[in-house]
Protein backbone atom coordinates (compact mmCIF):
# COMPACT_ATOMS: atom_id res chain seq x y z
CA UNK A 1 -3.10 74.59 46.69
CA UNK A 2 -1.78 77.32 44.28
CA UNK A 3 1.89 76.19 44.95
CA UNK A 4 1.52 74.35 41.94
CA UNK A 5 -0.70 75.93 39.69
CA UNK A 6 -3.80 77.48 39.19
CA UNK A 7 -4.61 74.78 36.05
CA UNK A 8 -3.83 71.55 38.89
CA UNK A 9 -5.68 73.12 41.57
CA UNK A 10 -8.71 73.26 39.08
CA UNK A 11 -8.36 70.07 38.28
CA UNK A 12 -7.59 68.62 42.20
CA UNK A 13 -11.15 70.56 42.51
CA UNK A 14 -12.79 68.55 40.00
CA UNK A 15 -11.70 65.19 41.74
CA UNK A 16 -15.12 63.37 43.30
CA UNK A 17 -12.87 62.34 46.77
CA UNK A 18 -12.48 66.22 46.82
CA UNK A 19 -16.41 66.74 46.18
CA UNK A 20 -17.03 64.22 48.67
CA UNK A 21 -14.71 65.56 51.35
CA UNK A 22 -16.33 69.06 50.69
CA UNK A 23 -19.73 67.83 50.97
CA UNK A 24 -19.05 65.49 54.24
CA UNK A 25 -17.81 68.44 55.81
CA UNK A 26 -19.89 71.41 55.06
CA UNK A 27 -22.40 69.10 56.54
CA UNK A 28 -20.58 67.38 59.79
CA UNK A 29 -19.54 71.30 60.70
CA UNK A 30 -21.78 74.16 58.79
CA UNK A 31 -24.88 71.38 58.27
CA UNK A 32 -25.57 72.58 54.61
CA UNK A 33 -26.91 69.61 52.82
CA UNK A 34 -26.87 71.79 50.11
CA UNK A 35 -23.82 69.91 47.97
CA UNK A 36 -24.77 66.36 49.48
CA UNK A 37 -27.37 65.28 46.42
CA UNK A 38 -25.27 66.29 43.59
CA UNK A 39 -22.43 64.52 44.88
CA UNK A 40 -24.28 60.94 45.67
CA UNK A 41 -26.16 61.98 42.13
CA UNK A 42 -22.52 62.11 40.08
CA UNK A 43 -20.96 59.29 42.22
CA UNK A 44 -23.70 57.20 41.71
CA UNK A 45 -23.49 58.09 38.27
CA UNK A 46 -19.89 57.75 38.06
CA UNK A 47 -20.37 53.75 39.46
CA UNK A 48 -22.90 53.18 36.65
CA UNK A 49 -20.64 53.93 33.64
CA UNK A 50 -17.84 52.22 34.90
CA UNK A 51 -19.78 49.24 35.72
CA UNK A 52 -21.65 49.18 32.30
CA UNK A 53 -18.10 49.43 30.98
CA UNK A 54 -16.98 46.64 32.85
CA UNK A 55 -19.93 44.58 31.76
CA UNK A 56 -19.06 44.99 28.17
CA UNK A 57 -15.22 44.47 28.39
CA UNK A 58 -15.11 41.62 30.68
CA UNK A 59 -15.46 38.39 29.01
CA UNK A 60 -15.28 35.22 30.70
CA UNK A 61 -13.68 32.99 28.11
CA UNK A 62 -10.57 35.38 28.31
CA UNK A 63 -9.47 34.03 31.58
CA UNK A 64 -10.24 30.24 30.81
CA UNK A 65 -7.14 27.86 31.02
């Protein structure tokens, strides 16, 4: 992935499909579990926020004809 730079590979690394990928797969072939609770932990995380966010910034009477 350095074709295009070390500053987007770093941040392709930082993506949580990438983390996920990494962690499915050091387990399926090298079964190291080691990765596997941080990554539920920060997706699980990750869902929270955005669905707190969602909670606040939806509002109902918006989409009323």
């Amino acid at each position: 992935m350095t074709i295009f730079g070390k500053k987007i590979a770093a941040i392709a690394d930082m993506s949580p499909i990438a983390k996920m990928a990494d962690s499915f797969f050091g387990i399926i072939y090298d079964h190291n579990f080691h990765e596997l609770s941080s990554t539920i932990g920060i997706l699980l995380l990750g869902s929270f926020i955005f669905l707190v966010i969602i909670h606040v910034m939806y509002r109902p009477e918006k989409f009323e004809g």
